[in-house]
C-alpha atoms as a PDB file:
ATOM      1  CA  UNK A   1      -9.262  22.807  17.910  1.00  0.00           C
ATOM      2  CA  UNK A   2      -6.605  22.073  20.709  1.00  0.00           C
ATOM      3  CA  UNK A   3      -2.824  21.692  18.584  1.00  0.00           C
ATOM      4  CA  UNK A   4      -0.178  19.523  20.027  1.00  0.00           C
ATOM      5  CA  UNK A   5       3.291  18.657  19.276  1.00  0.00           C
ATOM      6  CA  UNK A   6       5.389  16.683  21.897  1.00  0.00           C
ATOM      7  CA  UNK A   7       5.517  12.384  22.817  1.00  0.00           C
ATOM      8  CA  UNK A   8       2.481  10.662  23.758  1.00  0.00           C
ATOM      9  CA  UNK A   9       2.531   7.034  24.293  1.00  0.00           C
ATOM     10  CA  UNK A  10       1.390   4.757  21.459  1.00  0.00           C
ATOM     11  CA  UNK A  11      -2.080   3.956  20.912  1.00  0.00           C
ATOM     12  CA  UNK A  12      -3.943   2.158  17.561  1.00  0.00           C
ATOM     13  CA  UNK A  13      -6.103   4.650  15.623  1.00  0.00           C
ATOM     14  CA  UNK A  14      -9.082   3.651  12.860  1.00  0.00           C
ATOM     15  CA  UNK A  15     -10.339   5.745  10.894  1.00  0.00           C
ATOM     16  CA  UNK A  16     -10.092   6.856   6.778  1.00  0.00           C
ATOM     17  CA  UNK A  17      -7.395   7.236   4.808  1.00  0.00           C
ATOM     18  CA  UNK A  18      -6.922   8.723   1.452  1.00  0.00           C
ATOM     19  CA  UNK A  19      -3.922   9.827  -0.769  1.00  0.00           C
ATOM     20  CA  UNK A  20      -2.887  13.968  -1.450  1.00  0.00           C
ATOM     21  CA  UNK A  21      -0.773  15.883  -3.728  1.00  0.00           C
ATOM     22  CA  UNK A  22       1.819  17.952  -1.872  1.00  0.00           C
ATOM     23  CA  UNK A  23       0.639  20.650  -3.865  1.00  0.00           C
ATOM     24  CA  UNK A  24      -2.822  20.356  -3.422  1.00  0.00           C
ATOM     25  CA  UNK A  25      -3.066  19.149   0.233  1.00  0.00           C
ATOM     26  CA  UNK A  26      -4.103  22.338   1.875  1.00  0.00           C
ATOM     27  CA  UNK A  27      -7.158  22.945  -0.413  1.00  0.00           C
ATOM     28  CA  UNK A  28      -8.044  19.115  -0.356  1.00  0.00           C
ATOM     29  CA  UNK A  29      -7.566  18.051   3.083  1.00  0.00           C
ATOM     30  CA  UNK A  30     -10.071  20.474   4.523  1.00  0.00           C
ATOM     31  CA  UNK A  31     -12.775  19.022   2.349  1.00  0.00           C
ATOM     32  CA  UNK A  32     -11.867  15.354   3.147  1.00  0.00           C
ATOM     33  CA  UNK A  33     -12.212  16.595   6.812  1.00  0.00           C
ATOM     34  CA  UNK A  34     -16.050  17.215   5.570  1.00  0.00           C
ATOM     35  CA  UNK A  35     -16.299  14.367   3.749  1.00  0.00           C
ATOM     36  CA  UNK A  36     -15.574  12.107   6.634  1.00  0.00           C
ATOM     37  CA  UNK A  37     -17.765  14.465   9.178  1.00  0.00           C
ATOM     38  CA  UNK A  38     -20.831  13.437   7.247  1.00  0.00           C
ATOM     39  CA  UNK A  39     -20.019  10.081   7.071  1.00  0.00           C
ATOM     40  CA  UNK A  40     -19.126   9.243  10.632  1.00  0.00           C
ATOM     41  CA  UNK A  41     -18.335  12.654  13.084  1.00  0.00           C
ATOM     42  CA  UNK A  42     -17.314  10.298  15.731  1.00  0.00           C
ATOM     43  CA  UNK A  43     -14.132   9.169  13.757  1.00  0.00           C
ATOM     44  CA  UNK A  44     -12.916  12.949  13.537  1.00  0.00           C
ATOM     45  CA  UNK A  45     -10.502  13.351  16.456  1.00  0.00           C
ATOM     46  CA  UNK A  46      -7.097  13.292  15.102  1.00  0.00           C
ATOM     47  CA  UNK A  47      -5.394  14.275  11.374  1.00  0.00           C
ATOM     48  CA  UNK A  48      -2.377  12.207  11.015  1.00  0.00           C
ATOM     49  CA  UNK A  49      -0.033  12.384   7.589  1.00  0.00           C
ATOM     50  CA  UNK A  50       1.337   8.879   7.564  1.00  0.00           C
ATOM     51  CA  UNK A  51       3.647   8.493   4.788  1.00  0.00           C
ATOM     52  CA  UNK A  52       5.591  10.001   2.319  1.00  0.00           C
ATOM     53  CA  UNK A  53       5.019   7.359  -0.649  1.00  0.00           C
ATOM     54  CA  UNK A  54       7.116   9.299  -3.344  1.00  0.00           C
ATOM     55  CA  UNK A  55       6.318  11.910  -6.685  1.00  0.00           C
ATOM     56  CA  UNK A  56       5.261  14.524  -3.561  1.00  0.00           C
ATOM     57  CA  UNK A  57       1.885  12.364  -2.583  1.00  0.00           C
ATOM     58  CA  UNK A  58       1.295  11.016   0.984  1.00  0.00           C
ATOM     59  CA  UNK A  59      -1.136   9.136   3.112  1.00  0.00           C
ATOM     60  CA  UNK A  60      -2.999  11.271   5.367  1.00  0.00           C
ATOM     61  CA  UNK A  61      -5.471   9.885   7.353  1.00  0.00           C
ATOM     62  CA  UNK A  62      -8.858  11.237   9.970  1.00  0.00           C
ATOM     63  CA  UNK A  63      -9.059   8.510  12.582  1.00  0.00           C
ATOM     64  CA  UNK A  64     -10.231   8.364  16.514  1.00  0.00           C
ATOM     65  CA  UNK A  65      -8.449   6.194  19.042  1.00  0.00           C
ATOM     66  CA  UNK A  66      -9.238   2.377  18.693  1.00  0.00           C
ATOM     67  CA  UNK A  67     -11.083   0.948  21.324  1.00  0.00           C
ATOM     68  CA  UNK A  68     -11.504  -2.906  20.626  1.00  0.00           C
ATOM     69  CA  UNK A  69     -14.573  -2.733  19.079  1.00  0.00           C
ATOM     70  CA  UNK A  70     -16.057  -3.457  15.275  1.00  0.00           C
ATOM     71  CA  UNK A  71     -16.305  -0.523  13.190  1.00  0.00           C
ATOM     72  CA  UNK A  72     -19.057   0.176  11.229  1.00  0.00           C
END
């Protein structure tokens, strides 16, 4: 897996999101990673953690860049 930190240009993502425990997140994040390979492999290109939404949970979501085209 290639990291990167730095400014791309925006682009629209789809994908699946779900909501983690601070706590928790780097035992249950993997597994939604596996989760979401079985379901659709394609979608897995990029993790994004979208928003802190209070009591130490957040939105963190496995998505691909959106191309214009209906999801399945």
């Amino acid at each position: 897996m290639k990291e990167y930190w730095g400014k791309i240009p925006g682009f629209k993502v789809v994908g699946y999101t779900k909501e983690f425990f601070s706590e928790n997140a780097h035992e249950m994040i993997p597994k939604f990673w596996g989760e979401v390979f079985e379901k659709n492999e394609s979608i897995s290109e990029y993790g994004i953690c979208i928003d802190d939404i209070g009591d130490n949970r957040f939105y963190y979501m496995i998505a691909r860049i959106y191309d214009g085209g209906e999801e399945q």
